[in-house]
Protein backbone atom coordinates (compact mmCIF):
# COMPACT_ATOMS: atom_id res chain seq x y z
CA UNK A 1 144.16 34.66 88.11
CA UNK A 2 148.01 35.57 87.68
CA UNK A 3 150.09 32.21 88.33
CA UNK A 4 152.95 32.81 90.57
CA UNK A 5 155.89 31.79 88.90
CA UNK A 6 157.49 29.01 90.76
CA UNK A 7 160.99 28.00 88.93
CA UNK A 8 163.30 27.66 91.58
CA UNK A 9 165.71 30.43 88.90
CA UNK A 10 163.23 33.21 89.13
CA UNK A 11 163.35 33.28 92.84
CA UNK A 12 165.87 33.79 95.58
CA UNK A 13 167.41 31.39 97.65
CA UNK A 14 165.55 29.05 100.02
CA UNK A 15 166.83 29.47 103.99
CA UNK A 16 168.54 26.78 104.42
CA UNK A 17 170.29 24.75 107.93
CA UNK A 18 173.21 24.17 106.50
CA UNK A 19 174.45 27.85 106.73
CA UNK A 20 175.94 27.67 109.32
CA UNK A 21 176.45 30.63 112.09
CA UNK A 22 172.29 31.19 111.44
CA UNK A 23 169.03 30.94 113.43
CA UNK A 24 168.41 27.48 110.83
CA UNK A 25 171.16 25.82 111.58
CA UNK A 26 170.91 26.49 115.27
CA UNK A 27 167.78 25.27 115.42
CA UNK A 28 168.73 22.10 113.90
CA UNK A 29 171.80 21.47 116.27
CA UNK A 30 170.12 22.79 119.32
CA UNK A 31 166.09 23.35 119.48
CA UNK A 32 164.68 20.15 117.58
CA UNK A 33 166.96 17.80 119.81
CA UNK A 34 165.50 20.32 122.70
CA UNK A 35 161.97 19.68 121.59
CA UNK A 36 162.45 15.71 121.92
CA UNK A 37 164.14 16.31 125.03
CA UNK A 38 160.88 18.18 126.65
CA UNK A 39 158.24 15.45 124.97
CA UNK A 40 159.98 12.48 126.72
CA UNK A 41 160.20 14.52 129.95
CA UNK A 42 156.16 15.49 129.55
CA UNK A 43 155.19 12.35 128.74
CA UNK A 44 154.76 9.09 130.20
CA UNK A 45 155.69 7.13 127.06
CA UNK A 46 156.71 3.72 126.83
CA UNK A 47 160.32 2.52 126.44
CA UNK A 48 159.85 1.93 122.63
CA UNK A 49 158.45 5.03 121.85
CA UNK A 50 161.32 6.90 124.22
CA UNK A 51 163.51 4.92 121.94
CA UNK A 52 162.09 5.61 118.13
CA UNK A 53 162.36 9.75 120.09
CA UNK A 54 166.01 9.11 120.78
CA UNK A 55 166.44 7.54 117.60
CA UNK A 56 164.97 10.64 115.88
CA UNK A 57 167.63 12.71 117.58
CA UNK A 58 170.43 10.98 116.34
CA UNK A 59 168.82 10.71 112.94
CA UNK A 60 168.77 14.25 112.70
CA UNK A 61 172.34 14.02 112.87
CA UNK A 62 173.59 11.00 111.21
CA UNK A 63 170.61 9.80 109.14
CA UNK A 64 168.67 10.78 105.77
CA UNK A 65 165.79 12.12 104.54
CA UNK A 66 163.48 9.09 104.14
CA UNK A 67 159.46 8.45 103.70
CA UNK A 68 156.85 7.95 106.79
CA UNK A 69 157.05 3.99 107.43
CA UNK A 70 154.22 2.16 109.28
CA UNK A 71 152.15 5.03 109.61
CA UNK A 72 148.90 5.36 108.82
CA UNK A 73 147.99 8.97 108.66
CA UNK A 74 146.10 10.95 106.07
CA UNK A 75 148.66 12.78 105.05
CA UNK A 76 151.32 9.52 104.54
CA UNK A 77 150.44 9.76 100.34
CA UNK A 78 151.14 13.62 100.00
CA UNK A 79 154.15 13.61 102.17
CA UNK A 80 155.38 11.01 99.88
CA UNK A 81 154.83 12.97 97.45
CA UNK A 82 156.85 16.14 98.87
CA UNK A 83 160.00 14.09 99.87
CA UNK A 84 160.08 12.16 96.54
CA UNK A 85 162.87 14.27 95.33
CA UNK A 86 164.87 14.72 98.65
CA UNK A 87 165.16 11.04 99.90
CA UNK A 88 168.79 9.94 100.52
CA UNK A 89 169.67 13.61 101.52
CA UNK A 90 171.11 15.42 105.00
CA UNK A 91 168.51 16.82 106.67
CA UNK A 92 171.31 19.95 107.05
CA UNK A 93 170.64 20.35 102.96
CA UNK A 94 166.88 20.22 103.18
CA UNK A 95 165.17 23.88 102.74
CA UNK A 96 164.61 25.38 106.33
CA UNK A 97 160.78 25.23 106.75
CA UNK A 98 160.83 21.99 104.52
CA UNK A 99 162.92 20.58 107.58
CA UNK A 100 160.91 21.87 110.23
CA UNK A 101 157.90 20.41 109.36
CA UNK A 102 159.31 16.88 108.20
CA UNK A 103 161.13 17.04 111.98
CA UNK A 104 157.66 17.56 113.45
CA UNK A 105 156.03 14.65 111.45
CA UNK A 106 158.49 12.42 111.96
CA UNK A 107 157.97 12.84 115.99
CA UNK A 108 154.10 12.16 115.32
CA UNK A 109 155.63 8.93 113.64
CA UNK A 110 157.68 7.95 116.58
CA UNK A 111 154.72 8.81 118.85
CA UNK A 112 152.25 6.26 117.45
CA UNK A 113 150.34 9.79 116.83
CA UNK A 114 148.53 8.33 113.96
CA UNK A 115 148.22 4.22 115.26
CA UNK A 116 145.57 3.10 116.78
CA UNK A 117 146.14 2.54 120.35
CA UNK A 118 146.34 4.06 123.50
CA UNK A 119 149.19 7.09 122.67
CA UNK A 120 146.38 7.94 118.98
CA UNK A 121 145.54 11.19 119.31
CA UNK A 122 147.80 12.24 122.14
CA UNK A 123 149.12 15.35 121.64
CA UNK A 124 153.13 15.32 122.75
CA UNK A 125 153.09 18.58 123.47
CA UNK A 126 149.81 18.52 125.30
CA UNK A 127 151.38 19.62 128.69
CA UNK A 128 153.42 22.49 127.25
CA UNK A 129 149.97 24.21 126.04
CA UNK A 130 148.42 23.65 129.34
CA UNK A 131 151.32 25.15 131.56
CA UNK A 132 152.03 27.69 128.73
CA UNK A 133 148.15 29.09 129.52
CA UNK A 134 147.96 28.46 133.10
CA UNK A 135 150.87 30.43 133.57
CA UNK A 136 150.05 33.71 132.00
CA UNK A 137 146.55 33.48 132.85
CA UNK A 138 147.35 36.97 134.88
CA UNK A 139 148.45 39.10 131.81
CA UNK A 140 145.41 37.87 130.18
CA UNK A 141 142.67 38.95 133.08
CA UNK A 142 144.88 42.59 132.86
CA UNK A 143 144.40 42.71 128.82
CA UNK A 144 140.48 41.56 129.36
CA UNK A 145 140.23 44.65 131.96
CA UNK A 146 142.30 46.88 129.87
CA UNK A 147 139.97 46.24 126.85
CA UNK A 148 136.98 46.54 129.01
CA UNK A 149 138.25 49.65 130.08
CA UNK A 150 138.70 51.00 126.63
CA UNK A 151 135.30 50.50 125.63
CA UNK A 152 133.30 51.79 128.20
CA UNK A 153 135.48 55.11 128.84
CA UNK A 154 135.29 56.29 124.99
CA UNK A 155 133.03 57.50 122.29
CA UNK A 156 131.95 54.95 119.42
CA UNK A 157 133.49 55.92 116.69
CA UNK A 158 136.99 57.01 118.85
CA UNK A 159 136.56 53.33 120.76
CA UNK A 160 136.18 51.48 117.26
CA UNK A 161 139.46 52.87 115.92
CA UNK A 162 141.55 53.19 119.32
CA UNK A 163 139.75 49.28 120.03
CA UNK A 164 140.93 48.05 117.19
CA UNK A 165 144.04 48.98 116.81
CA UNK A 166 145.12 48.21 120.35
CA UNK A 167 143.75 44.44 119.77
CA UNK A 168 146.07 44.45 116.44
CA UNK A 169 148.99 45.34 118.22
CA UNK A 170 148.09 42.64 120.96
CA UNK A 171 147.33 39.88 118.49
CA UNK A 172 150.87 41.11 117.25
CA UNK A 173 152.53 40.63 120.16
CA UNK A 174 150.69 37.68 121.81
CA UNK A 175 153.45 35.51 119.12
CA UNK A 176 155.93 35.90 121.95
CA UNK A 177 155.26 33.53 124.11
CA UNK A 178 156.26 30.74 121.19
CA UNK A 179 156.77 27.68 123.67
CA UNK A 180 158.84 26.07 120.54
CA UNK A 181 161.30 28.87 121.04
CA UNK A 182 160.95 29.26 124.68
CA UNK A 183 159.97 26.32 126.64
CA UNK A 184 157.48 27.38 129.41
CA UNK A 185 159.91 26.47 132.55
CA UNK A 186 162.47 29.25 131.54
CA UNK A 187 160.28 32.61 131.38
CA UNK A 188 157.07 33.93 131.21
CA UNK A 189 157.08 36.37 128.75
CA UNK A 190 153.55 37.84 128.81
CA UNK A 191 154.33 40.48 131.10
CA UNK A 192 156.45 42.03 128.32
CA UNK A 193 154.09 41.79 125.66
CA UNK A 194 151.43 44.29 127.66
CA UNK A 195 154.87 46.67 127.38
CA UNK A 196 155.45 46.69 123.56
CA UNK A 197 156.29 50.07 122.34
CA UNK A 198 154.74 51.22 119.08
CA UNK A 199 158.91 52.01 117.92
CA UNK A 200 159.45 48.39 117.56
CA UNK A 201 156.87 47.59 115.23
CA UNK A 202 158.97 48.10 111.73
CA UNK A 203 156.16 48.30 109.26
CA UNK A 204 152.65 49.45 110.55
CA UNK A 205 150.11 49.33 107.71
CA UNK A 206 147.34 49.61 110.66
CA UNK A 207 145.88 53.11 109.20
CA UNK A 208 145.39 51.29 105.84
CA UNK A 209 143.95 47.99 107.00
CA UNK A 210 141.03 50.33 109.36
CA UNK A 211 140.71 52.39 106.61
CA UNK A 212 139.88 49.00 104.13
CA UNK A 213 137.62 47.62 106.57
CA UNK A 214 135.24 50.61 107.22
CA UNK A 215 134.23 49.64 103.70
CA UNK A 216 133.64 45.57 103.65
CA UNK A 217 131.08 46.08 107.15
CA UNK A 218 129.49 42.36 107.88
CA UNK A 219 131.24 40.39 105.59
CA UNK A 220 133.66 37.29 106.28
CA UNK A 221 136.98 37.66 107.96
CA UNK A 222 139.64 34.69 107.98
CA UNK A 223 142.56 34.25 110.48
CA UNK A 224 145.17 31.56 109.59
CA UNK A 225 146.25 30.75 113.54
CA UNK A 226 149.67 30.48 114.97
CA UNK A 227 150.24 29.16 118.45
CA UNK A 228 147.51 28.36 121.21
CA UNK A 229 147.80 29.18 125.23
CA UNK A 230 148.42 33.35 125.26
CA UNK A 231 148.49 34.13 121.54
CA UNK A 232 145.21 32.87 121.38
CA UNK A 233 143.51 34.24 123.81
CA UNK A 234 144.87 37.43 122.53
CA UNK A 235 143.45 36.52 118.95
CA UNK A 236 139.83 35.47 120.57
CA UNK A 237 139.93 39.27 121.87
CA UNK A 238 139.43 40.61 118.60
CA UNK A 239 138.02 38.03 116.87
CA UNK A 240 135.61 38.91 119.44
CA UNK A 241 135.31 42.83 118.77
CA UNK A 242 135.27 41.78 114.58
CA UNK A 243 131.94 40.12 115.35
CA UNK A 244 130.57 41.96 118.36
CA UNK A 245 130.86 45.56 115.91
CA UNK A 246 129.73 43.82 113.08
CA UNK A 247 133.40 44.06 111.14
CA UNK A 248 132.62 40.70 110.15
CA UNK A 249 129.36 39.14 110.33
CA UNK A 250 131.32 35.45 110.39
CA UNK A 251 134.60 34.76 111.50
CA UNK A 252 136.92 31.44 110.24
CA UNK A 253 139.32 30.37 111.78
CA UNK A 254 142.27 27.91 109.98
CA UNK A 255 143.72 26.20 112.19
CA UNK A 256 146.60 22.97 112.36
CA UNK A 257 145.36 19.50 111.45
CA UNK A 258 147.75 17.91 114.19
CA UNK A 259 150.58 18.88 116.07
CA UNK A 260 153.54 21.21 115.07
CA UNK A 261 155.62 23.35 116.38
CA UNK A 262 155.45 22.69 119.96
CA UNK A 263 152.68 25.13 120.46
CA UNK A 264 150.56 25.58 117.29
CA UNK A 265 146.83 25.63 117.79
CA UNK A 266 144.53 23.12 116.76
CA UNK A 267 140.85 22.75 117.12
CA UNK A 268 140.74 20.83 119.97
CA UNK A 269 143.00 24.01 121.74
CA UNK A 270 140.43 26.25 120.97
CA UNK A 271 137.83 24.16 122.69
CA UNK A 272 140.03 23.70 125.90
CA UNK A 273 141.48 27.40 125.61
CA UNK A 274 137.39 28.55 125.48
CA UNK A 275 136.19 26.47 128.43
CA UNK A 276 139.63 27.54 130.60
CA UNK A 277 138.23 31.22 130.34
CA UNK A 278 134.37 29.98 130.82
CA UNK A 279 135.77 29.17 134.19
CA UNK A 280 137.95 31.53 135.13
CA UNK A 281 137.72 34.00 138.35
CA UNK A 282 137.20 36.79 135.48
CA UNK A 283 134.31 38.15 134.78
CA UNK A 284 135.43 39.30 131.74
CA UNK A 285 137.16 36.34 130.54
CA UNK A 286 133.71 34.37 131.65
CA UNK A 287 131.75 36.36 129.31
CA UNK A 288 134.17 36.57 126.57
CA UNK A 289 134.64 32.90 126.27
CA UNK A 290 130.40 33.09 126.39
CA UNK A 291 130.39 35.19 123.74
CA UNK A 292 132.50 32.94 121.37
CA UNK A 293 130.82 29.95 122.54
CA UNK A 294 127.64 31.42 121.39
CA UNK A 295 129.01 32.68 117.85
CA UNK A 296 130.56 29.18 117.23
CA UNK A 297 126.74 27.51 118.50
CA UNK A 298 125.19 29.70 115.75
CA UNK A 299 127.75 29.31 113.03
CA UNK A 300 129.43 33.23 113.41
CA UNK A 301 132.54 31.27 114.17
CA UNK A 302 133.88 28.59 112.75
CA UNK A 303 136.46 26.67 112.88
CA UNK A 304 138.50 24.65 110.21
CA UNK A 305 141.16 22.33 110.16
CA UNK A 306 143.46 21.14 107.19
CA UNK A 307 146.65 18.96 106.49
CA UNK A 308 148.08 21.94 103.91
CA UNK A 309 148.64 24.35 106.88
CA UNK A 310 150.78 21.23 108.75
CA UNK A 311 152.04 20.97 104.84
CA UNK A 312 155.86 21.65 104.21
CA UNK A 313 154.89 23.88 101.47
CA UNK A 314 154.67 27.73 100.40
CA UNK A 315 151.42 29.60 100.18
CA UNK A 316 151.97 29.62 96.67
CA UNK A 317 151.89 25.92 96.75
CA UNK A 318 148.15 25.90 97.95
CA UNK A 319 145.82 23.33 97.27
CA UNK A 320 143.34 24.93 94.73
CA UNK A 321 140.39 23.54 97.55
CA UNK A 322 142.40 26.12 100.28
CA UNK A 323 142.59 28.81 97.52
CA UNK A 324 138.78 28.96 96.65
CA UNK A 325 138.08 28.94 100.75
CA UNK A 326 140.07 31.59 101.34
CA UNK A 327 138.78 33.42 98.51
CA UNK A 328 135.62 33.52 100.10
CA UNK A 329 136.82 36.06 102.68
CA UNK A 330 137.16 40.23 102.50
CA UNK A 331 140.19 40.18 104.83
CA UNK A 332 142.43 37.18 105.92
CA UNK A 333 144.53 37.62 109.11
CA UNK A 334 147.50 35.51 108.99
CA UNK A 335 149.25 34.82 111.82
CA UNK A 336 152.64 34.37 113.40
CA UNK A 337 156.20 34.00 112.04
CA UNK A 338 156.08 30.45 110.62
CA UNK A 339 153.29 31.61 108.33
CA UNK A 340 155.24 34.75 107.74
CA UNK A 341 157.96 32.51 106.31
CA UNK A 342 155.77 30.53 104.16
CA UNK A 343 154.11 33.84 102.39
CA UNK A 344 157.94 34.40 101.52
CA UNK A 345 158.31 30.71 100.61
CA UNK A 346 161.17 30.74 103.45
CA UNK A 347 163.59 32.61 101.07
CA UNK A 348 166.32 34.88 100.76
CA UNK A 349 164.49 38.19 99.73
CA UNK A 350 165.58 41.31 99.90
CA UNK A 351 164.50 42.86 103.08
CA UNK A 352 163.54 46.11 100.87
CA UNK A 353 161.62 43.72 98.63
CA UNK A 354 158.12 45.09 99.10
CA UNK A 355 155.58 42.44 100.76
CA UNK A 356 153.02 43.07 97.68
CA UNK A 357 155.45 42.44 95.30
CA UNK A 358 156.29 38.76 96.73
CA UNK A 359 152.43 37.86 97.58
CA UNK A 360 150.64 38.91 95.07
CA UNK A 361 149.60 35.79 94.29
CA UNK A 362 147.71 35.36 97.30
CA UNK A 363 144.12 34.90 96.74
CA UNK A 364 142.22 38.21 98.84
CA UNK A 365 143.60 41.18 100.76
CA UNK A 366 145.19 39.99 103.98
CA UNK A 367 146.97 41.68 107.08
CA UNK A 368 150.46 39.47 108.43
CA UNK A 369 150.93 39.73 112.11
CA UNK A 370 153.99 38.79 112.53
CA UNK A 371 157.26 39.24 115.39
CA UNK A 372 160.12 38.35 113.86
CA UNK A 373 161.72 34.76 114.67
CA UNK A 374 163.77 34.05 111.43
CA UNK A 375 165.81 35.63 109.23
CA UNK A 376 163.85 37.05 106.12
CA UNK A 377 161.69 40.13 106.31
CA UNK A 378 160.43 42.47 103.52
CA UNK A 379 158.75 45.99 103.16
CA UNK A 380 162.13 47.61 105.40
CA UNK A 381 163.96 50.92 104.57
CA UNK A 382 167.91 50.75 103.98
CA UNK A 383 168.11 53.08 106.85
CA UNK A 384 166.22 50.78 109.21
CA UNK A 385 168.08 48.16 108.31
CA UNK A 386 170.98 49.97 109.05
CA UNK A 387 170.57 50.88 112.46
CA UNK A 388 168.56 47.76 113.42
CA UNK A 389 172.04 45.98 112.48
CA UNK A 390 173.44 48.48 114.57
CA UNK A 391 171.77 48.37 117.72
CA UNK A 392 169.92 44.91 117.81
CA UNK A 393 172.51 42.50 116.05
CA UNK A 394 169.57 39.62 116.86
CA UNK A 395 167.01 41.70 115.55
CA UNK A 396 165.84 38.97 112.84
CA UNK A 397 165.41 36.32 115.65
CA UNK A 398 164.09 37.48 119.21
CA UNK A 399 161.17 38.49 118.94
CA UNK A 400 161.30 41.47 119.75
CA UNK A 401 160.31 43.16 116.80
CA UNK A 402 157.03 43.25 114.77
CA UNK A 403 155.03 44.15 111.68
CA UNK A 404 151.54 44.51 110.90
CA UNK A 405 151.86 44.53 106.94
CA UNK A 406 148.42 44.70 104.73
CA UNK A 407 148.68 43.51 101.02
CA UNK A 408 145.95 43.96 98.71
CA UNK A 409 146.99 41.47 96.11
């Protein structure tokens, strides 16, 4: 296996929050203090723990990077281990993603996520998922009819390809309603996902990744998952058509060991998400979430959790235990911005800087679905940079712009 070479002079510069005038450092300054903000308002927490919240705020600010203290989670040792070398520091000169995921443990710290007690387990951002599903619940029924509608009304081999590629583009698109980005009380943005138009998808490898699978038939398929509520329902649609056409004859799915992001699915969303459409007024939804239940009863789906995709790390970085797993699989699907930006190591590549020639260290062939929230991006034309500049000065950052890009590494 070709090593990836990791020396921090053979590779471009990390993102980082200290630039200021950029998405990072606005989301340092304004959304993490936003996201403590929302979890005292959703939760009935106890003065202390509203306090160590506020205290994380201002920390943000005035304080330094230091280790977990009186926690005892699993992960305590190996995040340790990754902030050995940055203790004492701003959190402004941390590496973007490095921050991002340090700010969300340190919020399970001031939560008592990880004590035993009555707030163990509680997931802060519990009520966010909830009202995030409940409230587009209506442009999921009209994507269950639409795809019902698909395949009954064309031929089999037509339906497979026009199926499949309209579930891509949905799973694409389903990333928009990121309740990190945009809390669930300000806009529902479902309603414009159905409306996507196939111009604002920027690289569209689609025609390569059908024409890859029509050759691995039954085998396994992998999705690393991004956000619960709307984006997964979206991804349960197709994981849903890769098993019921026998694409894949067993399905994993990777999903967050605790809570990140605001919205980032863990096991325990999938459960909830599945027996929300069991009892839906859709019959569609009803037997879709039947379907699934049955595939995960007899071990077609399964999911698995680890603390390396909560990890403040690159891909490259991977445990060599993730690396064989993922191995395992013809096709991984990997999900969402975030993990875009870990692929990429979070760093300042060339936007013409072809995807393959970044992530070729990256165990099996994979397909990134990903809108674009942050500013890095790969596999782009001069030109399209050009007039994206142009015409959509926040192109890099509002989602409103995607890629489907496949890499066989």
């Amino acid at each position: 296996m070709t090593e990836f070479k990791t020396s921090d002079s053979l590779l471009p510069l990390p993102v980082m929050p200290s630039e200021e005038n950029t998405f990072a450092h606005y989301t340092m300054v304004c959304r993490l203090p936003g996201v403590i903000e929302q979890v005292i308002k959703d939760n009935n927490f106890p003065p202390t723990i509203v306090q160590q919240l506020e205290s994380l705020t201002v920390d943000l600010f005035e304080g330094w990077v230091r280790p977990l203290i009186d926690d005892p989670g699993p992960d305590v040792a190996a995040w340790t281990s990754y902030l050995e070398s940055f203790e004492g520091r701003s959190w402004f000169d941390l590496p973007f993603y490095f921050a991002e995921a340090y700010f969300f443990r340190r919020l399970l710290e001031a939560t008592d996520y990880f004590v035993p007690g009555i707030w163990q387990g509680i997931d802060p951002f519990g009520y966010q998922k909830r009202l995030s599903l409940e409230k587009s619940m209506d442009a999921i029924r009209e994507i269950g009819d639409r795809i019902n509608g698909l395949n009954t009304a064309l031929p089999k081999q037509q339906s497979y390809q026009i199926c499949l590629t309209a579930l891509l583009q949905t799973a694409l698109w389903g990333s928009q309603a990121d309740v990190s980005l945009w809390p669930v009380e300000t806009e529902d943005r479902t309603t414009r996902d159905l409306q996507q138009q196939q111009s604002q998808i920027l690289v569209d490898d689609t025609y390569n990744l059908i024409d890859y699978l029509s050759h691995v038939q039954e085998q396994r398929i992998d999705l690393i998952i991004d956000n619960a509520g709307f984006e997964l329902v979206c991804d349960f649609f197709l994981i849903d058509f890769l098993l019921s056409t026998q694409t894949a004859n067993i399905v994993y799915l990777h999903l967050k060991a605790h809570p990140i992001f605001v919205s980032d699915a863990m096991s325990q969303d999938v459960f909830y998400t599945l027996e929300i459409l069991a009892n839906d007024v859709s019959e569609n939804l009803q037997m879709l979430a039947a379907r699934l239940q049955e595939y995960i009863s007899t071990d077609r789906l399964i999911c698995r959790d680890d603390f390396f995709w909560n990890a403040p790390l690159a891909f490259w970085e991977m445990p060599e235990s993730v690396r064989k797993e993922l191995a395992k699989a013809s096709l991984v699907l990997i999900k969402g911005d975030a993990n875009y930006r870990r692929i990429l190591g979070d760093r300042h590549w060339l936007f013409t800087t072809p995807l393959s020639d970044i992530a070729y260290y990256f165990p099996t062939p994979f397909v990134a679905l990903r809108t674009l929230k942050s500013e890095v991006a790969t596999s782009l034309e001069p030109d399209q940079i050009e007039i994206l500049n142009e015409e959509d000065p926040l192109w890099l950052t509002n989602g409103q712009w995607g890629m489907i890009q496949f890499v066989m590494p």
